[in-house]
C-alpha atoms as a PDB file:
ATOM      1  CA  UNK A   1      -2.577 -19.037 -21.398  1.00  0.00           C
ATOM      2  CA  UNK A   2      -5.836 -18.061 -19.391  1.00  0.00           C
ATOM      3  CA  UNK A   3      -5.584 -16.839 -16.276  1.00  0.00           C
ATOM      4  CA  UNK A   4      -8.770 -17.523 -14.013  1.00  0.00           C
ATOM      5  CA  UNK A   5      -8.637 -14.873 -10.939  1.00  0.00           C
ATOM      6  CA  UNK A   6     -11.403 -14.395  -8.482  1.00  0.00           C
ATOM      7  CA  UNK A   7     -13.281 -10.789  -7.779  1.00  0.00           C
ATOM      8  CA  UNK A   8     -12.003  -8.411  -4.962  1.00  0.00           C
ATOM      9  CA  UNK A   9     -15.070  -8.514  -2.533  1.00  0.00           C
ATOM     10  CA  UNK A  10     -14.134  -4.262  -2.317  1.00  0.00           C
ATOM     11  CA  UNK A  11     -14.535  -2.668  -5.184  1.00  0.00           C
ATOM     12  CA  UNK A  12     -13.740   0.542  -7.345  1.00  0.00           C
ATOM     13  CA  UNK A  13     -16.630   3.450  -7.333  1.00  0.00           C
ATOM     14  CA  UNK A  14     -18.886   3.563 -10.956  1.00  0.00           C
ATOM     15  CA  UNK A  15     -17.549   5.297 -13.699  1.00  0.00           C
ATOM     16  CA  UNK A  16     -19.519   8.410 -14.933  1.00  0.00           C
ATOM     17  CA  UNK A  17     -19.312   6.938 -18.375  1.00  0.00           C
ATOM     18  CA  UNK A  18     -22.619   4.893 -20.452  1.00  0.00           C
ATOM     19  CA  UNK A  19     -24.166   2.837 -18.496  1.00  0.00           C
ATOM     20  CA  UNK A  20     -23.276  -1.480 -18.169  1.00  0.00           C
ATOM     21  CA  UNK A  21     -24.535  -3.244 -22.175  1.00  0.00           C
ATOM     22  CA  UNK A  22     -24.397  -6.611 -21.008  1.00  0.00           C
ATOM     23  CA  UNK A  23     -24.003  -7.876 -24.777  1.00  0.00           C
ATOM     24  CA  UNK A  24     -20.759  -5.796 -24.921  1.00  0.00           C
ATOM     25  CA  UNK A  25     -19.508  -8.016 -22.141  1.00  0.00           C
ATOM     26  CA  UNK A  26     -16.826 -10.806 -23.441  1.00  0.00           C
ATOM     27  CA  UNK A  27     -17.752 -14.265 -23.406  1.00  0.00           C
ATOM     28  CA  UNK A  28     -20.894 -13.755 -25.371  1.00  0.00           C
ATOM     29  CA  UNK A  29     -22.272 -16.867 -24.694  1.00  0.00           C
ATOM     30  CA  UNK A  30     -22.646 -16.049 -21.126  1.00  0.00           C
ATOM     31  CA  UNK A  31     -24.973 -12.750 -22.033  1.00  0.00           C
ATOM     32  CA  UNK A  32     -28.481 -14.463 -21.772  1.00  0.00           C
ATOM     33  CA  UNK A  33     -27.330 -15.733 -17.617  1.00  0.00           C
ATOM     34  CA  UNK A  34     -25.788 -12.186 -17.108  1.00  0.00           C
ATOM     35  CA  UNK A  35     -29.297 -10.947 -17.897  1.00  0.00           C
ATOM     36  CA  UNK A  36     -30.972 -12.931 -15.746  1.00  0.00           C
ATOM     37  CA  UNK A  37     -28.882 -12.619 -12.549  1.00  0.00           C
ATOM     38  CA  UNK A  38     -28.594  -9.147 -13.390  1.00  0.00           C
ATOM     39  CA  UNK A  39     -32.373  -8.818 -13.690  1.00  0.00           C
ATOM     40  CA  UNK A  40     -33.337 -10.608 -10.584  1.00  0.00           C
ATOM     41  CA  UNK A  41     -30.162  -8.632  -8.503  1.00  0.00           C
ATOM     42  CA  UNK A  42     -31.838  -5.475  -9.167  1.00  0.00           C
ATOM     43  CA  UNK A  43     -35.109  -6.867  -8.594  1.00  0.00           C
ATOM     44  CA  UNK A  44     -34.168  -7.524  -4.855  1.00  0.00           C
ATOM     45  CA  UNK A  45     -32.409  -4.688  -4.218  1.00  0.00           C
ATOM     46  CA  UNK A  46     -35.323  -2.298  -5.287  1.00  0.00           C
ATOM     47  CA  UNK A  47     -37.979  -3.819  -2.754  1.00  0.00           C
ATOM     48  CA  UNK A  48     -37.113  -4.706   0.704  1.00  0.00           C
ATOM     49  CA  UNK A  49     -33.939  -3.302   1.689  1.00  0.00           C
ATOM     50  CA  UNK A  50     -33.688  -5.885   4.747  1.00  0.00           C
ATOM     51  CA  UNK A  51     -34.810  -9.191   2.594  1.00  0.00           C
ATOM     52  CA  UNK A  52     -31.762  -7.934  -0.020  1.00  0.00           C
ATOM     53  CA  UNK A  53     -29.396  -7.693   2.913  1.00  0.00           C
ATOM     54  CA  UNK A  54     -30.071 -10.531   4.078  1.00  0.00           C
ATOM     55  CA  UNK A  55     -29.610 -12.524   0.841  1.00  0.00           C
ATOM     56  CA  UNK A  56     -26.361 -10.797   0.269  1.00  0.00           C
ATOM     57  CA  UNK A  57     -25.068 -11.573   3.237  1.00  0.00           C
ATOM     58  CA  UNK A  58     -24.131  -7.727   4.159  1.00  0.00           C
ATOM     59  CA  UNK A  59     -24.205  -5.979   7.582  1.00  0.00           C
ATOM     60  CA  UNK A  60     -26.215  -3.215   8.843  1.00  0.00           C
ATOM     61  CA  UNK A  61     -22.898  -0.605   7.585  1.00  0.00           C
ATOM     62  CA  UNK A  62     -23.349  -1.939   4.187  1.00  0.00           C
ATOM     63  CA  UNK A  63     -26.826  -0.740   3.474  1.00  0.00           C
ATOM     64  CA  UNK A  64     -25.477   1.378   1.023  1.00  0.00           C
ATOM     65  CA  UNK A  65     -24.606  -1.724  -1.543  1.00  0.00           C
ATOM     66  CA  UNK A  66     -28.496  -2.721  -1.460  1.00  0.00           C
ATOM     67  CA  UNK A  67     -28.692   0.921  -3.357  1.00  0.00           C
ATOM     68  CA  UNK A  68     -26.103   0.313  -5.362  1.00  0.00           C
ATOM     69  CA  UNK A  69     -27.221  -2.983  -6.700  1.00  0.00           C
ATOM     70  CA  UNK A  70     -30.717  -0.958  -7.207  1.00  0.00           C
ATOM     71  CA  UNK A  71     -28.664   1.421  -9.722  1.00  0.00           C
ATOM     72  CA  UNK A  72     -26.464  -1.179 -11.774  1.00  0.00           C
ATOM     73  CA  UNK A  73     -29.074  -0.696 -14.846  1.00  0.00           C
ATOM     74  CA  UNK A  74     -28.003   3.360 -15.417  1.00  0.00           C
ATOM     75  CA  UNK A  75     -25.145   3.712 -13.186  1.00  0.00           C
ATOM     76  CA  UNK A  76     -22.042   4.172 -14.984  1.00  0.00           C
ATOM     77  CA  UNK A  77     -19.949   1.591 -16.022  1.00  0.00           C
ATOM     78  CA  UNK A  78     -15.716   1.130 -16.309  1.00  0.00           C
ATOM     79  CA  UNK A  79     -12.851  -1.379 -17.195  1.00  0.00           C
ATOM     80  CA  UNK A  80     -12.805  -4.237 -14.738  1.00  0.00           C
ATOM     81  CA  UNK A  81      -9.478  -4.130 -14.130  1.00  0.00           C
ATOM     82  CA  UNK A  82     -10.030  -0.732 -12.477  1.00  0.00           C
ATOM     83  CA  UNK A  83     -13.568  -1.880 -10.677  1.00  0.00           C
ATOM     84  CA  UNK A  84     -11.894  -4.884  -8.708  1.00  0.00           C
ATOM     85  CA  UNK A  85      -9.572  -3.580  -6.074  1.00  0.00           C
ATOM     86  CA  UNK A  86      -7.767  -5.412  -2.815  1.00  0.00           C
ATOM     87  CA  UNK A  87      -4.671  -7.304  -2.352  1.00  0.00           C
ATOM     88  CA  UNK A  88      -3.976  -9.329  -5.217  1.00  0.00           C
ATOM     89  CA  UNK A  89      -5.023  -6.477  -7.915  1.00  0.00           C
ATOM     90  CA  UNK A  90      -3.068  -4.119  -5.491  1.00  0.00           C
ATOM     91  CA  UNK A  91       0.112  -6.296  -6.629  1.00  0.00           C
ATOM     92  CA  UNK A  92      -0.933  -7.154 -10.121  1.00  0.00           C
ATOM     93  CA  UNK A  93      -0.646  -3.519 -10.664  1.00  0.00           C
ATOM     94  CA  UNK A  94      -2.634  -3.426 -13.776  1.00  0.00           C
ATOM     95  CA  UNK A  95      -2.492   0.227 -14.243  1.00  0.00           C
ATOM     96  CA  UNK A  96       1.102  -0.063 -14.282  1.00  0.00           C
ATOM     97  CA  UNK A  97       1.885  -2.511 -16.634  1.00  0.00           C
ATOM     98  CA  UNK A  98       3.651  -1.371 -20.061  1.00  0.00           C
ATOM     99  CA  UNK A  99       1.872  -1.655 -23.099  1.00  0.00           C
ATOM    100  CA  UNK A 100       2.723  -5.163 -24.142  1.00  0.00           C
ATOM    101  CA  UNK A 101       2.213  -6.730 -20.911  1.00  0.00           C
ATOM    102  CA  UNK A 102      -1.377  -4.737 -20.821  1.00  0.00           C
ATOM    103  CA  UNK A 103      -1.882  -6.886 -23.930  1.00  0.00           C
ATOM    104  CA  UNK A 104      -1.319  -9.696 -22.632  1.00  0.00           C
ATOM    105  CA  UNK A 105      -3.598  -9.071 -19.576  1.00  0.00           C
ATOM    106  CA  UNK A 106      -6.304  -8.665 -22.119  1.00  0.00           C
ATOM    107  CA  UNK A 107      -5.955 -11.479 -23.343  1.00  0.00           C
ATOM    108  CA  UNK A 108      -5.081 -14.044 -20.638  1.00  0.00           C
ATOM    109  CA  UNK A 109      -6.932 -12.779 -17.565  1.00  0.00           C
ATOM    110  CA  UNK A 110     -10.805 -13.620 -16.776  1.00  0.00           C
ATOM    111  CA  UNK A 111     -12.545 -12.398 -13.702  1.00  0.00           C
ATOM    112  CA  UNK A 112     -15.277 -14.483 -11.985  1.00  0.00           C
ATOM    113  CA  UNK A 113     -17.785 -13.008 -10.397  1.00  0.00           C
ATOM    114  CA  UNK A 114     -21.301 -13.898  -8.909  1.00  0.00           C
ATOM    115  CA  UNK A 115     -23.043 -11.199 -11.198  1.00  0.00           C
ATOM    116  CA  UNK A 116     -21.434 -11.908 -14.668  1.00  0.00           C
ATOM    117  CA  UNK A 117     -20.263 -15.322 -14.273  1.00  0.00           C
ATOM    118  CA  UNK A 118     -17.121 -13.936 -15.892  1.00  0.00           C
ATOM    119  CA  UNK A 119     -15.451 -11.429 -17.296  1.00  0.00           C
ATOM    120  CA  UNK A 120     -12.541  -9.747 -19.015  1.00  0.00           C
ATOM    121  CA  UNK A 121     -10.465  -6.900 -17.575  1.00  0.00           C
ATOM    122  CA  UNK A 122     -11.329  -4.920 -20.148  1.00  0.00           C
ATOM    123  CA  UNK A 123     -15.244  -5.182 -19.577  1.00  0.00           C
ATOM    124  CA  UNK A 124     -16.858  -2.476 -18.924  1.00  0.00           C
ATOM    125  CA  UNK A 125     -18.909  -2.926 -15.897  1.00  0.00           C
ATOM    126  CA  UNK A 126     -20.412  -1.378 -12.659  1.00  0.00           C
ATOM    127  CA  UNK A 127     -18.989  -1.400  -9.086  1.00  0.00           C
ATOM    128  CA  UNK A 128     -21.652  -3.990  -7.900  1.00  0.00           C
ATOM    129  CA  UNK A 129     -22.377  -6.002  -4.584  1.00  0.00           C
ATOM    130  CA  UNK A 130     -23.057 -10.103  -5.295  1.00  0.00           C
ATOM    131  CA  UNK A 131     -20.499 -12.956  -4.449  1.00  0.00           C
ATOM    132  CA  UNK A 132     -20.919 -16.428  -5.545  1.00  0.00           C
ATOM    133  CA  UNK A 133     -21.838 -17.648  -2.344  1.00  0.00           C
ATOM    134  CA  UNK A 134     -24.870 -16.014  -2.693  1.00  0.00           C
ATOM    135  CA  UNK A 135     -28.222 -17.912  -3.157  1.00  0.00           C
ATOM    136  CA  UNK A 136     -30.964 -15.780  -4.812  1.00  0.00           C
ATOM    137  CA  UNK A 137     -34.655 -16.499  -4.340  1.00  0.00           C
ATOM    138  CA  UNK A 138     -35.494 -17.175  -7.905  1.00  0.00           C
ATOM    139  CA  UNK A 139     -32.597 -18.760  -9.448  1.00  0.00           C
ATOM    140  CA  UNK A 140     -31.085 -20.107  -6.511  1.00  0.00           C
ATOM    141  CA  UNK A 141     -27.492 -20.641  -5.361  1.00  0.00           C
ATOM    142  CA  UNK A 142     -24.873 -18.854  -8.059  1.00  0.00           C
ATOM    143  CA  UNK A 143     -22.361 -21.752  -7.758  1.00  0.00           C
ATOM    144  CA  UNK A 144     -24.646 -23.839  -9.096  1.00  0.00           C
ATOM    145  CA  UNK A 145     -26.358 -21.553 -11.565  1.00  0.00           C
ATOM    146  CA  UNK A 146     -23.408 -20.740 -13.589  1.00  0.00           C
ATOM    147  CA  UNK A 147     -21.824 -24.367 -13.428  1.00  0.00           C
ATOM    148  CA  UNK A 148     -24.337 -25.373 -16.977  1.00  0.00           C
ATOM    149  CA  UNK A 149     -23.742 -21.460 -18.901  1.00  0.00           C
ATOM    150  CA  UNK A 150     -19.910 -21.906 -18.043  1.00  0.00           C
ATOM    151  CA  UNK A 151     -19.830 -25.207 -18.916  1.00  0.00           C
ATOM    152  CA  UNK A 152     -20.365 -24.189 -22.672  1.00  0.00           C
ATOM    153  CA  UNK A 153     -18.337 -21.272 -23.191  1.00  0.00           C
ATOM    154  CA  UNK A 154     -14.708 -21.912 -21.146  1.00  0.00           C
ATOM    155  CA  UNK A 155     -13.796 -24.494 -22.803  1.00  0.00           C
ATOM    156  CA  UNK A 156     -13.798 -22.467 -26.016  1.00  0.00           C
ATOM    157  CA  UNK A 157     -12.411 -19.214 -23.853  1.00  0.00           C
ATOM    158  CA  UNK A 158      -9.442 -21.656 -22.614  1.00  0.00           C
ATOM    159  CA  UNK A 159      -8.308 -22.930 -26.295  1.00  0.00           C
ATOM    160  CA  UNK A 160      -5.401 -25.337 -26.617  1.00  0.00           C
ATOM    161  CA  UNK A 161      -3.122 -23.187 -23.574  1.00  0.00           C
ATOM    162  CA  UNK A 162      -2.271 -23.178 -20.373  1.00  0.00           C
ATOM    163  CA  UNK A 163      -4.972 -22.836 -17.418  1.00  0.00           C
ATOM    164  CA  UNK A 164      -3.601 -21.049 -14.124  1.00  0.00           C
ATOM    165  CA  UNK A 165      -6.639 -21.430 -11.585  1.00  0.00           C
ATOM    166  CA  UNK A 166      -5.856 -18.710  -9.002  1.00  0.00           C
ATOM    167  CA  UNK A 167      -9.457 -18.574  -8.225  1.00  0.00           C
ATOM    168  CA  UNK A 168     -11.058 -18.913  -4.394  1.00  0.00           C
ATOM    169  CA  UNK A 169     -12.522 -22.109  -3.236  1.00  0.00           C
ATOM    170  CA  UNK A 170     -15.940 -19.940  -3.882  1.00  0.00           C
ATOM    171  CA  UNK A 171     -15.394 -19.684  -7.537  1.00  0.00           C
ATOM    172  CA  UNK A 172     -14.036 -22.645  -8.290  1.00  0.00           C
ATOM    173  CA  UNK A 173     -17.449 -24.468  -8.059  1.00  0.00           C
ATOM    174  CA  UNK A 174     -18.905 -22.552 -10.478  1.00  0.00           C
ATOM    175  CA  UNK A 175     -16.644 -24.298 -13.293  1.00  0.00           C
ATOM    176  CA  UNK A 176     -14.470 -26.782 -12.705  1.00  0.00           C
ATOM    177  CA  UNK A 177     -12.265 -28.110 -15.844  1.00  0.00           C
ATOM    178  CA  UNK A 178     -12.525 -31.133 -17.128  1.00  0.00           C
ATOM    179  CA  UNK A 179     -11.243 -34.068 -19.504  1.00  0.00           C
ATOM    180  CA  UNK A 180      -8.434 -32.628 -21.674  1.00  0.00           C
ATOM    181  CA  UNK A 181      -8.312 -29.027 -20.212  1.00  0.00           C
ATOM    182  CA  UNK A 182      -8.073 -30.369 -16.859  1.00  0.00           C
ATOM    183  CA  UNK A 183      -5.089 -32.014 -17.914  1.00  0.00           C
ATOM    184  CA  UNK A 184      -3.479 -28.409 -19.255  1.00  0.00           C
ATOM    185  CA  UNK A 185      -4.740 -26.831 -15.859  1.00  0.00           C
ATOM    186  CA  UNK A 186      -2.668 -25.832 -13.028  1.00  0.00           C
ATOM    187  CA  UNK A 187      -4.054 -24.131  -9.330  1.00  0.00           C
ATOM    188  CA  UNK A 188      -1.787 -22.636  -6.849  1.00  0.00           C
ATOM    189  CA  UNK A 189      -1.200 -22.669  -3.184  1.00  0.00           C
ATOM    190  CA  UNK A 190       1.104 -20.275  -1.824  1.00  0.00           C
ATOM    191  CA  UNK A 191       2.327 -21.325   1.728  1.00  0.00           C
ATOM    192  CA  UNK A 192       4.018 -19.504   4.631  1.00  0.00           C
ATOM    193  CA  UNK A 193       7.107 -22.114   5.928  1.00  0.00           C
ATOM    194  CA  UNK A 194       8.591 -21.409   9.058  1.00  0.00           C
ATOM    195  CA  UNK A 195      10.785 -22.689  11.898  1.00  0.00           C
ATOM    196  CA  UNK A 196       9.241 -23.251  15.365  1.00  0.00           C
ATOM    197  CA  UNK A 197      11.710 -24.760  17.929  1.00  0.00           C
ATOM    198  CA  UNK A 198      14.011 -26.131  14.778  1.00  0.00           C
ATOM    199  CA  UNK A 199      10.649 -27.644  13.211  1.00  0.00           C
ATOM    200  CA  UNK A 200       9.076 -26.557   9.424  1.00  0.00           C
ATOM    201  CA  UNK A 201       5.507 -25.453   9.608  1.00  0.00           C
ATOM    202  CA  UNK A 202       3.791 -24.206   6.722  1.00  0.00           C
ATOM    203  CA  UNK A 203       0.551 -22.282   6.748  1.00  0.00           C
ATOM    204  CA  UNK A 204      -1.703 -20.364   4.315  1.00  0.00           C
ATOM    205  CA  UNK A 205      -2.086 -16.157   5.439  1.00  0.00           C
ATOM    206  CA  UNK A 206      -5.198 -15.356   3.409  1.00  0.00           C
ATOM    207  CA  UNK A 207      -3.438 -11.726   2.816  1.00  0.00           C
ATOM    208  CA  UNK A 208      -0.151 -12.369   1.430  1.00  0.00           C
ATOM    209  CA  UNK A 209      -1.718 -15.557  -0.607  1.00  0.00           C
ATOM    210  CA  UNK A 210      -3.359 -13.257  -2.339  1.00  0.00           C
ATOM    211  CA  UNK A 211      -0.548 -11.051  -2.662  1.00  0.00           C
ATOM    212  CA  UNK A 212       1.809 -13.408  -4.367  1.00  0.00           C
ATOM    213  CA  UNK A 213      -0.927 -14.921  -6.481  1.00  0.00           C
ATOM    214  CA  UNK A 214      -1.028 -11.219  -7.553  1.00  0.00           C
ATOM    215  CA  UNK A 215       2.408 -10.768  -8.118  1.00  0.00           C
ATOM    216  CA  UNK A 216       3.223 -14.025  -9.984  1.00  0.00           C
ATOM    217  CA  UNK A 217       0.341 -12.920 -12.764  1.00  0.00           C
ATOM    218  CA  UNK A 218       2.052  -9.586 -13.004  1.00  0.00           C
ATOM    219  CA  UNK A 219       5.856 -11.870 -13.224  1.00  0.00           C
ATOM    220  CA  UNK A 220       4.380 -13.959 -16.117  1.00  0.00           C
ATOM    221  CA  UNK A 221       3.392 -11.217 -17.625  1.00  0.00           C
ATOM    222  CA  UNK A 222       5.884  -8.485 -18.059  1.00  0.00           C
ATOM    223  CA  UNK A 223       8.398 -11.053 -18.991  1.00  0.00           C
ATOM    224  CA  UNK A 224       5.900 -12.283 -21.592  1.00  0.00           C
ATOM    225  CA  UNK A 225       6.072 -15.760 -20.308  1.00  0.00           C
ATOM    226  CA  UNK A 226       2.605 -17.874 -21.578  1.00  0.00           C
ATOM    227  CA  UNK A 227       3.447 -21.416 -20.495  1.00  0.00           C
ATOM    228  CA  UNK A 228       2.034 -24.417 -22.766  1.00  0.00           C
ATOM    229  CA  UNK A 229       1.416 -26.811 -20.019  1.00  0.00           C
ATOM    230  CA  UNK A 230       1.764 -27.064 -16.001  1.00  0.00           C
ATOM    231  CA  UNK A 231       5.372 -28.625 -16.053  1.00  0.00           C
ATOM    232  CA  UNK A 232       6.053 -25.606 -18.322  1.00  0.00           C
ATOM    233  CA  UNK A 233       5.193 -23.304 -15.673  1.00  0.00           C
ATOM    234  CA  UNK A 234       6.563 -24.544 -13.112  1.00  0.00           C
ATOM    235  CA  UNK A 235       9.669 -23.984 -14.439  1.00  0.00           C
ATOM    236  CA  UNK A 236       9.003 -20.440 -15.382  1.00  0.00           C
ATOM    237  CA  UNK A 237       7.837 -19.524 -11.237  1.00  0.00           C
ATOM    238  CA  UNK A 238      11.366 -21.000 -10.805  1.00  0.00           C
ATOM    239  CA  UNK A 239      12.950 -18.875 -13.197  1.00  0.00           C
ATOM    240  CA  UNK A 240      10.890 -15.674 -11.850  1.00  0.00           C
ATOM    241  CA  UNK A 241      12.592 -16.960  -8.536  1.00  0.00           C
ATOM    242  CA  UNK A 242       9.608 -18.546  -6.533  1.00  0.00           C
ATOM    243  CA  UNK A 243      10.334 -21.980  -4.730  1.00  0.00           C
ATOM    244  CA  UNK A 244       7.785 -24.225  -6.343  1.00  0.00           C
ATOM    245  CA  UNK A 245       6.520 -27.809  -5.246  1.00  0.00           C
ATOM    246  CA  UNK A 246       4.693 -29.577  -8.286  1.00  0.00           C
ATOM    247  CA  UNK A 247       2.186 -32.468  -7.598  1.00  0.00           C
ATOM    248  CA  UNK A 248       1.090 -34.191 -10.789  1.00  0.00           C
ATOM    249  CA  UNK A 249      -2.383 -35.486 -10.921  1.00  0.00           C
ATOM    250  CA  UNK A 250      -2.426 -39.200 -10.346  1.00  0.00           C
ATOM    251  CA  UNK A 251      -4.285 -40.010 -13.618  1.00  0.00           C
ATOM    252  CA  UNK A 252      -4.824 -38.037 -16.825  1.00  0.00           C
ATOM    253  CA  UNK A 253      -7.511 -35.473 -16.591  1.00  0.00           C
ATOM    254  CA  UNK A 254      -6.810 -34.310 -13.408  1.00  0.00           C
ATOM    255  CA  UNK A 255      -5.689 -30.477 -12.535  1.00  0.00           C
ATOM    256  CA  UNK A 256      -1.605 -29.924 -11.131  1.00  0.00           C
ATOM    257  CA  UNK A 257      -1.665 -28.801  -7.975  1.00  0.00           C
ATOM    258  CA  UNK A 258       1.481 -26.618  -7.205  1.00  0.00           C
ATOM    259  CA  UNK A 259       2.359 -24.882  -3.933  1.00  0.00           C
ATOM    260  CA  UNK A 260       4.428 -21.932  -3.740  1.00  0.00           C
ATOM    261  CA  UNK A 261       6.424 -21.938  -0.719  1.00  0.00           C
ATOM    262  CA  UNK A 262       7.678 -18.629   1.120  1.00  0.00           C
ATOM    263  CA  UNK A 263       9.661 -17.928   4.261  1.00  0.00           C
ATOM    264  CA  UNK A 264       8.699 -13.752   4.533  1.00  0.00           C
ATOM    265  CA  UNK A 265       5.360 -12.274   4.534  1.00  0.00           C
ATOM    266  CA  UNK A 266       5.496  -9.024   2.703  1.00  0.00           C
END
């Protein structure tokens, strides 16, 4: 199984330890795009503070992340899983995990990012500033950058298993799976229902999405659970107790789509 997740736009503080070796990142194939992102990211954030802002899309109290970026060739570099912070690593609990479901986490979960396409939560990276939304001068918009590098190495990453895409809209553009492994992926909506003069209505709270997208990840697995194939899984949410609507693609080669229906916000 291979979990896609998306960043946490907050992130951990640099470790003190050796600096970021981008060809010690996973995914080795992506190394020569890392580079050059990596490269030009610096770049802007050395020169004009305001031109780098404005790229990055970051207000006048974030001035402090065009430094940052400045740094990310010496400054000091830790497990992803510890850099990426917010709601949905909050309740994945990595930290927490026991050892075999740690293993597991190794294994199945993948990270996107704007800055290293994507990576393991093992990797051993920088706290860093760039989200795929962002369109740098040289290379142009990320999305689109990384859709050709990721293209080439996914398929490979996602083998013959299960793909859970719990990624943001953002991310998602950046590889999209297709053919065979589209038929073996599932993505997931998690909806709010509730009752408003005797009527359902069902929304999506950005916050607790997040949150239960978190906590299903850290569900599947402690209990060890690596689903084969979407109809797989959704028995397995069922099992861990979540109501779970399954929507079939039409025609083969299409993603499941599966919403995950809650009545309390927590």
């Amino acid at each position: 199984m291979l979990v896609l997740l998306p960043p946490s736009e907050g992130k951990a503080a640099s470790g003190r330890g050796a600096p970021l070796k981008p060809e010690s990142l996973s995914l080795p194939g992506l190394t020569a795009a890392r580079e050059a992102v990596l490269g030009e990211l610096v770049e802007l954030c050395a020169g004009d503070e305001d031109k780098a802002r404005e790229v990055l899309g970051l207000s006048e109290g974030l001035r402090g992340e065009v430094a940052k970026n400045a740094r990310l060739h010496t400054a000091g570099a830790r497990p992803a899983g510890e850099i990426y912070t917010g709601v949905l690593y909050d309740a994945l609990g990595l930290s927490s995990l026991d050892t075999a479901a740690k293993r597991r986490a190794t294994r199945s979960l993948l990270v996107f990012s704007g800055l290293w396409g994507a990576v393991r939560v093992t990797d051993r990276i920088p706290s860093y500033r760039c989200s795929m939304g962002v369109k740098l001068p040289g290379l142009g918009a990320l999305s689109t950058y990384w859709r050709a590098p990721m293209a080439s190495v996914l398929p490979e990453a996602a083998a013959d298993g299960l793909v859970l895409d719990l990624r943001s809209s953002a991310y998602t553009a950046a590889w999209k799976p297709q053919g065979e492994v589209a038929g073996r992926t599932a993505t997931v909506r998690v909806l709010h229902s509730q009752l408003v003069d005797g009527v359902e209505k069902r929304s999506v709270v950005s916050h607790f999405n997040k949150a239960t997208k978190g906590r299903i990840v850290r569900g599947l697995l402690t209990e060890g659970i690596a689903p084969k194939d979407p109809a797989t899984l959704v028995e397995a949410l069922r099992d861990l107790g979540y109501v779970v609507e399954a929507q079939p693609p039409a025609r083969a080669g299409r993603p499941w789509a599966l919403d995950v229906v809650v009545t309390e916000i927590h």
